[in-house]
C-alpha atoms as a PDB file:
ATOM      1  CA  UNK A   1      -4.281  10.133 -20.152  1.00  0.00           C
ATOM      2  CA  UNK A   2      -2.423   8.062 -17.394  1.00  0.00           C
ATOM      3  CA  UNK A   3       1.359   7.887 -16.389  1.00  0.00           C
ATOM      4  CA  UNK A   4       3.180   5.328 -17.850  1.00  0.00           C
ATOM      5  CA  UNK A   5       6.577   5.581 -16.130  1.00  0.00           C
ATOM      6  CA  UNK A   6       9.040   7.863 -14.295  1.00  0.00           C
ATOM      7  CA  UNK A   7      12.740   7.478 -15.312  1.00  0.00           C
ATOM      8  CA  UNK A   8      15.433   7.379 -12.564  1.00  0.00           C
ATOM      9  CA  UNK A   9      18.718   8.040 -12.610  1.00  0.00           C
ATOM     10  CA  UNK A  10      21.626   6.255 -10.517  1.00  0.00           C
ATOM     11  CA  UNK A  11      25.117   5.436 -10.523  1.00  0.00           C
ATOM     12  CA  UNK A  12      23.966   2.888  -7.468  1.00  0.00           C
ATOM     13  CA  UNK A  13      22.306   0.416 -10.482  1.00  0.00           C
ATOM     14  CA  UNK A  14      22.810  -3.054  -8.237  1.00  0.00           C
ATOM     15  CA  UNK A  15      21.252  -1.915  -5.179  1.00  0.00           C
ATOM     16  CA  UNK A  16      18.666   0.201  -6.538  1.00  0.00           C
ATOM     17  CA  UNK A  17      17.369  -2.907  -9.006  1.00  0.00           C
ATOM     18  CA  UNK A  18      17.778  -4.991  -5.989  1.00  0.00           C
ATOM     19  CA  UNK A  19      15.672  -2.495  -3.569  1.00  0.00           C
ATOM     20  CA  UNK A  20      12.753  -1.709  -6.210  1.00  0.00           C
ATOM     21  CA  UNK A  21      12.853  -5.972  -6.958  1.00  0.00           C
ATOM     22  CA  UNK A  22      13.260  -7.481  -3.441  1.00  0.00           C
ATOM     23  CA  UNK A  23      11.751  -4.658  -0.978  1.00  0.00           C
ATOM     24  CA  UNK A  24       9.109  -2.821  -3.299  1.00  0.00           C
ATOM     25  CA  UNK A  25       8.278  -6.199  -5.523  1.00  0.00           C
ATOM     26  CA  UNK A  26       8.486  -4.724  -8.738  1.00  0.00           C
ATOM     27  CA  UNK A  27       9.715  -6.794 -11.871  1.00  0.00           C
ATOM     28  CA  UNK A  28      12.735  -6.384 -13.777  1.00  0.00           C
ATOM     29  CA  UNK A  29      10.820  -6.882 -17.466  1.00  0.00           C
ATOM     30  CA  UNK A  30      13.732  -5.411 -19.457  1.00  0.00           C
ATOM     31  CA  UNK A  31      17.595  -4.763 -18.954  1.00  0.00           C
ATOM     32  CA  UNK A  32      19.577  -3.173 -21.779  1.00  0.00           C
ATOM     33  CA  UNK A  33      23.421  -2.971 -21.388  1.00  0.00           C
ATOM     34  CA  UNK A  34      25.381  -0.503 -23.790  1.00  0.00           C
ATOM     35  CA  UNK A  35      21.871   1.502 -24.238  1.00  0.00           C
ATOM     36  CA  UNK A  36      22.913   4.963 -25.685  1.00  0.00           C
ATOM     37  CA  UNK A  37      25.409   5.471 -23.821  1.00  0.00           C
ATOM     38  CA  UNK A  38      24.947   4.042 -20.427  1.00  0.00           C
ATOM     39  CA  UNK A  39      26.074   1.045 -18.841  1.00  0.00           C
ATOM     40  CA  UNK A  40      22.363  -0.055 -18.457  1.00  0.00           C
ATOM     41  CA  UNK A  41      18.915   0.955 -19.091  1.00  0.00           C
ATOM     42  CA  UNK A  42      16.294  -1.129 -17.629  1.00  0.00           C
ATOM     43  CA  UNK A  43      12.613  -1.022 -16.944  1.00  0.00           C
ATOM     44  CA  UNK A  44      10.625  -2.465 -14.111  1.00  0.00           C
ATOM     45  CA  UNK A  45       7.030  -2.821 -13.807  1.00  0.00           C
ATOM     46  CA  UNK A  46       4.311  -3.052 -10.896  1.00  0.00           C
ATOM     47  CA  UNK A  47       0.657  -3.599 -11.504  1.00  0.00           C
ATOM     48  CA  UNK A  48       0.919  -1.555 -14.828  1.00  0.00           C
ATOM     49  CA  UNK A  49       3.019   1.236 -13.324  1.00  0.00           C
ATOM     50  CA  UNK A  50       6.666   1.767 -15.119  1.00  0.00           C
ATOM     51  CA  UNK A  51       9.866   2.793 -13.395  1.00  0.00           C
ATOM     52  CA  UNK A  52      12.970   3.652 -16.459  1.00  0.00           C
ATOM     53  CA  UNK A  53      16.189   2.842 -14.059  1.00  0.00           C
ATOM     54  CA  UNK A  54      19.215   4.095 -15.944  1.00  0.00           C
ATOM     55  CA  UNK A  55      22.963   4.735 -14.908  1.00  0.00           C
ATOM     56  CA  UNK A  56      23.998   8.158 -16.324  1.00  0.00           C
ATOM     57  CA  UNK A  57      25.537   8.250 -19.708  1.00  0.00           C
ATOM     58  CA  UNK A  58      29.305   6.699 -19.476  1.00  0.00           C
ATOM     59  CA  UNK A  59      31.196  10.617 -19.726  1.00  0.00           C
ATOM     60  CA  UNK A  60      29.370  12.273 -16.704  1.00  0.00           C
ATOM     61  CA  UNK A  61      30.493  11.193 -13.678  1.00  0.00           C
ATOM     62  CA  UNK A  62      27.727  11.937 -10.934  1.00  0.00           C
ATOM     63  CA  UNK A  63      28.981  13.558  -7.647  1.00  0.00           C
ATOM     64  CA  UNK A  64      27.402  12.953  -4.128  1.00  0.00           C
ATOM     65  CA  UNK A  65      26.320  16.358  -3.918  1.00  0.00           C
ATOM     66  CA  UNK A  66      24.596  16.091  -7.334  1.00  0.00           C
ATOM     67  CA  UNK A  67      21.088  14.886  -7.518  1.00  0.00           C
ATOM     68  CA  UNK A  68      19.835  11.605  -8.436  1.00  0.00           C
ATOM     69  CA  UNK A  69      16.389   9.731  -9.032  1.00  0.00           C
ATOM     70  CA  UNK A  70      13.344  11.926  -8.554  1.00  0.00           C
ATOM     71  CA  UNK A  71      12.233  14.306  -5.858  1.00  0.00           C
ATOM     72  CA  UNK A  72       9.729  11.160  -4.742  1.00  0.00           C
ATOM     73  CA  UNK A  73       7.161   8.905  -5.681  1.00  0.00           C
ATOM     74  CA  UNK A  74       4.363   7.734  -3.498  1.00  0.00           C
ATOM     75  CA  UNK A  75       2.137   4.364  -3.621  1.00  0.00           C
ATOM     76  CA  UNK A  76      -1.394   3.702  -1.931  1.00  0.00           C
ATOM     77  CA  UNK A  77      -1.842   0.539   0.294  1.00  0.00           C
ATOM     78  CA  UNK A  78      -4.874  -0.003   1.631  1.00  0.00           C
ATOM     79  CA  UNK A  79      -3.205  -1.859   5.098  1.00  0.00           C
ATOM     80  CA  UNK A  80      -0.134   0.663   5.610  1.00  0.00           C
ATOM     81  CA  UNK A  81       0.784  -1.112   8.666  1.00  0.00           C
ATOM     82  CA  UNK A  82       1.211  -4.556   7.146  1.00  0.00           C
ATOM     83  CA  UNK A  83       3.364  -2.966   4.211  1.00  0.00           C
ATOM     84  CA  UNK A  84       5.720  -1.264   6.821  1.00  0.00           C
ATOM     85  CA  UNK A  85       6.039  -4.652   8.575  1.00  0.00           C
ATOM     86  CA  UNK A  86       6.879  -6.359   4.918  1.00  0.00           C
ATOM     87  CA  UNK A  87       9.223  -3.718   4.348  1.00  0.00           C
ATOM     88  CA  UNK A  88      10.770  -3.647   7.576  1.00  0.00           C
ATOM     89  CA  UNK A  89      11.451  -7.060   7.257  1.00  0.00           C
ATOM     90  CA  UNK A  90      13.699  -6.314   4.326  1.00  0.00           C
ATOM     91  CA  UNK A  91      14.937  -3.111   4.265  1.00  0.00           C
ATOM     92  CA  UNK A  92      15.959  -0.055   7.037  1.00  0.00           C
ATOM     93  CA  UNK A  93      16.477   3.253   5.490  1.00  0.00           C
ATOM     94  CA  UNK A  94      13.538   4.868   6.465  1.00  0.00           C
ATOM     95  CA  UNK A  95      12.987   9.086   5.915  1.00  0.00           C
ATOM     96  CA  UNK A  96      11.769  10.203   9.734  1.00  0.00           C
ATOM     97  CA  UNK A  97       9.583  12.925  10.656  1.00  0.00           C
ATOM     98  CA  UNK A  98      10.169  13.964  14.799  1.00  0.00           C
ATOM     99  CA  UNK A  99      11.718  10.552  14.963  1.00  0.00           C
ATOM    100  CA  UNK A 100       8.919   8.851  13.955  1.00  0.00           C
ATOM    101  CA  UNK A 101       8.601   6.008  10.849  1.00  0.00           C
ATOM    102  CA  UNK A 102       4.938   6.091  10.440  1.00  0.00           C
ATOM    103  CA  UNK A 103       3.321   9.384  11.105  1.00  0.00           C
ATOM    104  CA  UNK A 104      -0.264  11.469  10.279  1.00  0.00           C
ATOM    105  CA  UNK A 105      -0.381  14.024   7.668  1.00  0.00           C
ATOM    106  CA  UNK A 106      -3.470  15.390   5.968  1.00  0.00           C
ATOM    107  CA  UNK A 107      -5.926  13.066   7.396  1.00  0.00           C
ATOM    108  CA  UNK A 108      -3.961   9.961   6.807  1.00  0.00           C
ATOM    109  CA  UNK A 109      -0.716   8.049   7.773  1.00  0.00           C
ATOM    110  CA  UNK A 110       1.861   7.686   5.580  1.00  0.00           C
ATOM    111  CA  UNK A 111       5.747   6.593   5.877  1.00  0.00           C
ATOM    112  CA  UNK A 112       8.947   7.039   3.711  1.00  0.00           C
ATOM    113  CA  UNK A 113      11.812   5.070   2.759  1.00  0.00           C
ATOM    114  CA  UNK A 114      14.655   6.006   1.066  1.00  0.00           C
ATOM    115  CA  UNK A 115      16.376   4.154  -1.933  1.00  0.00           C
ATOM    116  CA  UNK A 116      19.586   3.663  -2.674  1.00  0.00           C
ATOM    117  CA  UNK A 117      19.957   6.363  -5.394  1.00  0.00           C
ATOM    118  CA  UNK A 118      18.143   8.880  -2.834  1.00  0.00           C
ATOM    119  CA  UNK A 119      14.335   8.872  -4.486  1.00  0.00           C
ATOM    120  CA  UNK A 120      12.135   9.062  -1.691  1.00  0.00           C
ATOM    121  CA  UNK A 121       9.317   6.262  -1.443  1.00  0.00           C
ATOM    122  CA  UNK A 122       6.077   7.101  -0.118  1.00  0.00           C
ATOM    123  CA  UNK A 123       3.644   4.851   1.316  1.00  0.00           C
ATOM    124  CA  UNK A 124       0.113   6.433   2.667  1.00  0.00           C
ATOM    125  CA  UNK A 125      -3.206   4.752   3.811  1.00  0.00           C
ATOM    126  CA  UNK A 126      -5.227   8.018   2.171  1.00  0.00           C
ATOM    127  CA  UNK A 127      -6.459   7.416  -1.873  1.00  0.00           C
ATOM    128  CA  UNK A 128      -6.204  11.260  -1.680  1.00  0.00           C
ATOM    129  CA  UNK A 129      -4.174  14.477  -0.738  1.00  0.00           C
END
């Protein structure tokens, strides 16, 4: 067994298809408007790896203080340095820790950036924990 996707949820649809297309480089391989319910459901892929983005169905209106996307995801990359400078380069809404971008936890380095629907991307240079 293997994940196939997670599904996240955002009434920000433009600028979180833009963020996971232009900063993360995933691929918009599917967009469905009307789906169910919802203005769109869409799927992007990355190396085999699924994300479902979806606006919430048309009769619940999502409030700021209401959550959206998932608690976080986080991606290996074997030169963590280089993908902070790609990323960088393209986006600024980074998650700090003491002030700090890039930091050490648990024997590796790792950094976080936030999207726009508030899922928190991690990035670490450690194949494990």
């Amino acid at each position: 067994m293997k994940i196939h996707h997670v599904c996240i949820e955002t009434s920000l649809y433009k600028e979180s298809i833009e963020f996971y297309t232009r900063v993360l480089n995933f691929k918009l391989v599917k967009e469905t408007p009307d789906f169910h319910g919802r203005e769109y459901n869409s799927w992007l892929e990355l190396d085999g790896f699924y994300i479902e983005l979806q606006t919430p169905k048309k009769e619940v209106k999502l409030e700021s203080e209401d959550r959206e996307g998932i608690v976080h995801m986080c991606f290996y990359v074997e030169d963590l340095t280089k993908e902070l400078e790609r990323i960088a380069g393209v986006y600024n809404n980074f998650k700090l820790k003491n002030g700090e971008i890039l930091y050490r936890v648990e024997g590796g380095n790792l950094f976080k950036v936030i999207a726009p629907e508030g899922t928190i991307i991690e990035f670490r240079d450690n194949p494990l924990f």
